[in-house]
N, C-alpha and C. Protein backbone atom coordinates (compact mmCIF):
# COMPACT_ATOMS: atom_id res chain seq x y z
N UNK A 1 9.11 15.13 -18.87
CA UNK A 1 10.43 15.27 -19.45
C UNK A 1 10.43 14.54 -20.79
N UNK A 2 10.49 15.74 -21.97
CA UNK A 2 10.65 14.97 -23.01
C UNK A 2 11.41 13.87 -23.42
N UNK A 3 12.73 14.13 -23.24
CA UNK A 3 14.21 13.36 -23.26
C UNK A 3 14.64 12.17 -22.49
N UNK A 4 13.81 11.69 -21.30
CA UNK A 4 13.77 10.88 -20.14
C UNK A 4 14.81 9.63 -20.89
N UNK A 5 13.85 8.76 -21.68
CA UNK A 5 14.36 7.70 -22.16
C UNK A 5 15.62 7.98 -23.07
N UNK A 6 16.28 8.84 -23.58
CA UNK A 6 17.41 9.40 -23.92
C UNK A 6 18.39 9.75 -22.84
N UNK A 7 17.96 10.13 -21.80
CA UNK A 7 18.77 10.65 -20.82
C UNK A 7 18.89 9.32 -19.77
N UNK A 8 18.08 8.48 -19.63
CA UNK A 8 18.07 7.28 -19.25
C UNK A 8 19.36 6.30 -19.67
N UNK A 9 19.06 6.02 -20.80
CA UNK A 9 19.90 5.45 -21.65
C UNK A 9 21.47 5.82 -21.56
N UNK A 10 21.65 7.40 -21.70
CA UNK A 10 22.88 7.70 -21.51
C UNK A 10 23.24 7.17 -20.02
N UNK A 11 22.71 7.35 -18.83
CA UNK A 11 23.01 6.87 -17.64
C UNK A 11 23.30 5.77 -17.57
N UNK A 12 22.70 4.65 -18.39
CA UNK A 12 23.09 3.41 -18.55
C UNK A 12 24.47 3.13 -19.02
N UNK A 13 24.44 3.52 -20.48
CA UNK A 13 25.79 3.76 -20.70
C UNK A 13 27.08 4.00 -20.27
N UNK A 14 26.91 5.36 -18.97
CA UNK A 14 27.89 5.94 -17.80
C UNK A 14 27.87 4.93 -17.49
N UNK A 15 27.25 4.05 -16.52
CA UNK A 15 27.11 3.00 -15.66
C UNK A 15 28.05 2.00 -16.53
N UNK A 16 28.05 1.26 -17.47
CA UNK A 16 28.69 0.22 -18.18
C UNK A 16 30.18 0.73 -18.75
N UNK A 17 29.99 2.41 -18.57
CA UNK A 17 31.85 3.01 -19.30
C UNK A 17 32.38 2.75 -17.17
N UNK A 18 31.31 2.95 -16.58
CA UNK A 18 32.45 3.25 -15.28
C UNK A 18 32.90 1.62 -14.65
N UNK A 19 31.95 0.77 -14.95
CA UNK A 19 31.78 -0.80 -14.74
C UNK A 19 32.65 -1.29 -15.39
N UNK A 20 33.58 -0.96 -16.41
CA UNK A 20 34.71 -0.95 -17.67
C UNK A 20 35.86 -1.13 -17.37
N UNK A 21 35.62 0.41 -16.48
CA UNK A 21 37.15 1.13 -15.90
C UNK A 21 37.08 0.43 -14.83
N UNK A 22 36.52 0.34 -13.88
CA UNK A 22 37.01 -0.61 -12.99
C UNK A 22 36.94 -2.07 -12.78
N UNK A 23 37.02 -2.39 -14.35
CA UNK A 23 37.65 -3.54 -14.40
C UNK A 23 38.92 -3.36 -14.84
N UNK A 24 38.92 -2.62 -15.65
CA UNK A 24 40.55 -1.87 -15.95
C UNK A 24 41.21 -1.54 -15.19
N UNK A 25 41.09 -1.29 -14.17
CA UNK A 25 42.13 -0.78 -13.17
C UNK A 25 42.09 -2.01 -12.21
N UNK A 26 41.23 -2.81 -11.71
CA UNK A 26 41.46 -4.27 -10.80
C UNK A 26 42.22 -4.95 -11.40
N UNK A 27 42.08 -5.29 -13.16
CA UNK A 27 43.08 -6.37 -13.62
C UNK A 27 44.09 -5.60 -14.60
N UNK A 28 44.45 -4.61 -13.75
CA UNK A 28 45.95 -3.67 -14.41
C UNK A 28 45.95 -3.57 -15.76
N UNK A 29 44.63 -2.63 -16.13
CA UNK A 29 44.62 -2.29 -17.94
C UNK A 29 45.57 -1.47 -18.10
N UNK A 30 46.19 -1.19 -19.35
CA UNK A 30 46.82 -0.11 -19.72
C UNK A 30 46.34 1.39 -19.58
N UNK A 31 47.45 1.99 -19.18
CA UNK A 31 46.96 3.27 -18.70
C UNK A 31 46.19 4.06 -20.04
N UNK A 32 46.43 3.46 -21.29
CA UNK A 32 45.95 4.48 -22.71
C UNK A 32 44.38 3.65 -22.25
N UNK A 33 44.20 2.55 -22.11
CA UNK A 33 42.82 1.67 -22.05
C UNK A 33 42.06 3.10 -20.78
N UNK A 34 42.92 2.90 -19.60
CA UNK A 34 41.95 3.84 -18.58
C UNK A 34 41.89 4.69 -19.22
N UNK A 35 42.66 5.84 -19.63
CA UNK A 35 42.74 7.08 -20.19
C UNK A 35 41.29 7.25 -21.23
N UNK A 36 41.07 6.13 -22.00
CA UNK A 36 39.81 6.13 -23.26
C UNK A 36 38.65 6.29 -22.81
N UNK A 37 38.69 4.81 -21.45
CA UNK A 37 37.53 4.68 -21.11
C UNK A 37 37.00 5.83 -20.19
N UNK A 38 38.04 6.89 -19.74
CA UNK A 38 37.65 8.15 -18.60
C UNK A 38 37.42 8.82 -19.62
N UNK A 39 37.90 9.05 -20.80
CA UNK A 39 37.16 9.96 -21.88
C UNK A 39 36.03 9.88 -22.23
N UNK A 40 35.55 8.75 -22.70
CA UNK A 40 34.53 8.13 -23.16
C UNK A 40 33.47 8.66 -21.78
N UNK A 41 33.71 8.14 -21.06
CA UNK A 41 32.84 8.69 -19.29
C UNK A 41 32.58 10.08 -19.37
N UNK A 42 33.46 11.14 -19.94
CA UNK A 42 33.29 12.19 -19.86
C UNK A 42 32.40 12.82 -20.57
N UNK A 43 32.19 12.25 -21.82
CA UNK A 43 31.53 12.79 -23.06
C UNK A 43 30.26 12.22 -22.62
N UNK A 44 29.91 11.20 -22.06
CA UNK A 44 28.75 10.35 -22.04
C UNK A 44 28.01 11.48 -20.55
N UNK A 45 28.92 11.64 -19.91
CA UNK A 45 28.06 12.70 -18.85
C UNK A 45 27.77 13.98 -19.73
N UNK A 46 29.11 14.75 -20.20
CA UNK A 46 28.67 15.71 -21.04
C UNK A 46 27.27 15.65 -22.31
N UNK A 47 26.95 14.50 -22.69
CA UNK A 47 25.75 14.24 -23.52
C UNK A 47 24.56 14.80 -22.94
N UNK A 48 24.52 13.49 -21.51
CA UNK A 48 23.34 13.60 -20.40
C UNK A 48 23.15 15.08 -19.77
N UNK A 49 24.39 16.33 -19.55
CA UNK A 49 23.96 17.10 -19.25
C UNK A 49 23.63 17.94 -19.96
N UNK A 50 23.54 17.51 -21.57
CA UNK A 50 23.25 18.45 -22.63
C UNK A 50 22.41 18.67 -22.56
N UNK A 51 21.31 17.20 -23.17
CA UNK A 51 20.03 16.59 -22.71
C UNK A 51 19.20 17.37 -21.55
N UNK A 52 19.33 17.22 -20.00
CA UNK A 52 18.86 17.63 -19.49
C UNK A 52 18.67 19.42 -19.40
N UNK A 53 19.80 20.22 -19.86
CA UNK A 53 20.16 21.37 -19.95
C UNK A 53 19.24 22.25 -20.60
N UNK A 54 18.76 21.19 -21.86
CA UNK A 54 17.56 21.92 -23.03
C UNK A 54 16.62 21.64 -22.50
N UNK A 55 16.28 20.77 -21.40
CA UNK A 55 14.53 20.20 -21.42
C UNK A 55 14.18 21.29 -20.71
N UNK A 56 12.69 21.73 -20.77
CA UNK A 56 12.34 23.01 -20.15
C UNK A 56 11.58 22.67 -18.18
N UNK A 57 12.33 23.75 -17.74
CA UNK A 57 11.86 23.21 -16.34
C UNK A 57 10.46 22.96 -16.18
N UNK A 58 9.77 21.79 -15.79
CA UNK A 58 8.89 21.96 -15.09
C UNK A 58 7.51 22.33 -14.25
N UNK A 59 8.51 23.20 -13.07
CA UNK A 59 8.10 24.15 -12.12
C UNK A 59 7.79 25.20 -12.93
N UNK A 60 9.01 25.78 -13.84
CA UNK A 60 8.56 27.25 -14.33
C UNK A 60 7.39 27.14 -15.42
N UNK A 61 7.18 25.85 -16.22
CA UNK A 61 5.61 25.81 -16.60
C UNK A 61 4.93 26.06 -15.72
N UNK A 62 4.51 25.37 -15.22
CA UNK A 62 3.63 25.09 -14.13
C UNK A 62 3.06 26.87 -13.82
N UNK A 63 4.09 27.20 -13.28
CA UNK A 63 3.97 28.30 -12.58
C UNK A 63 4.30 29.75 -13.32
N UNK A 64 4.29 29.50 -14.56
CA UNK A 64 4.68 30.59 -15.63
C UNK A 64 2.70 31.60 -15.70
N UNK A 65 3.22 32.99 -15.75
CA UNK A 65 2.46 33.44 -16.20
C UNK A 65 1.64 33.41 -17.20
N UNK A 66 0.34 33.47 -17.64
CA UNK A 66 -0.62 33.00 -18.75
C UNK A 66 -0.49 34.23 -19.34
């Protein structure tokens, strides 16, 4: 997988936007604060599934006709 450490990274990222929000919501952030940080979450998955979306499968190397 070309992208690994790119797609890695973004996971990290998810991980620290969702680690965010629920601190935002335990110590009663503002609902515009949750609202950003679930945006922000969204785009950061939408990245990672960009990422993975282009990398070429695999299996179908592998097993692609010569």
């Amino acid at each position: 997988m070309r992208y690994k450490n790119n797609v890695l990274e973004k996971l990290g990222q998810i991980d620290t936007i969702a680690n965010r929000l629920n601190v935002q919501v335990n110590r009663g952030g503002t609902q515009d604060q949750v609202l950003e940080s679930i945006e922000m979450l969204k785009e950061a998955i939408e990245n990672a599934r960009s990422m993975v979306s282009i990398e070429a499968d695999d299996f179908d190397q592998q097993f692609r006709p010569q």
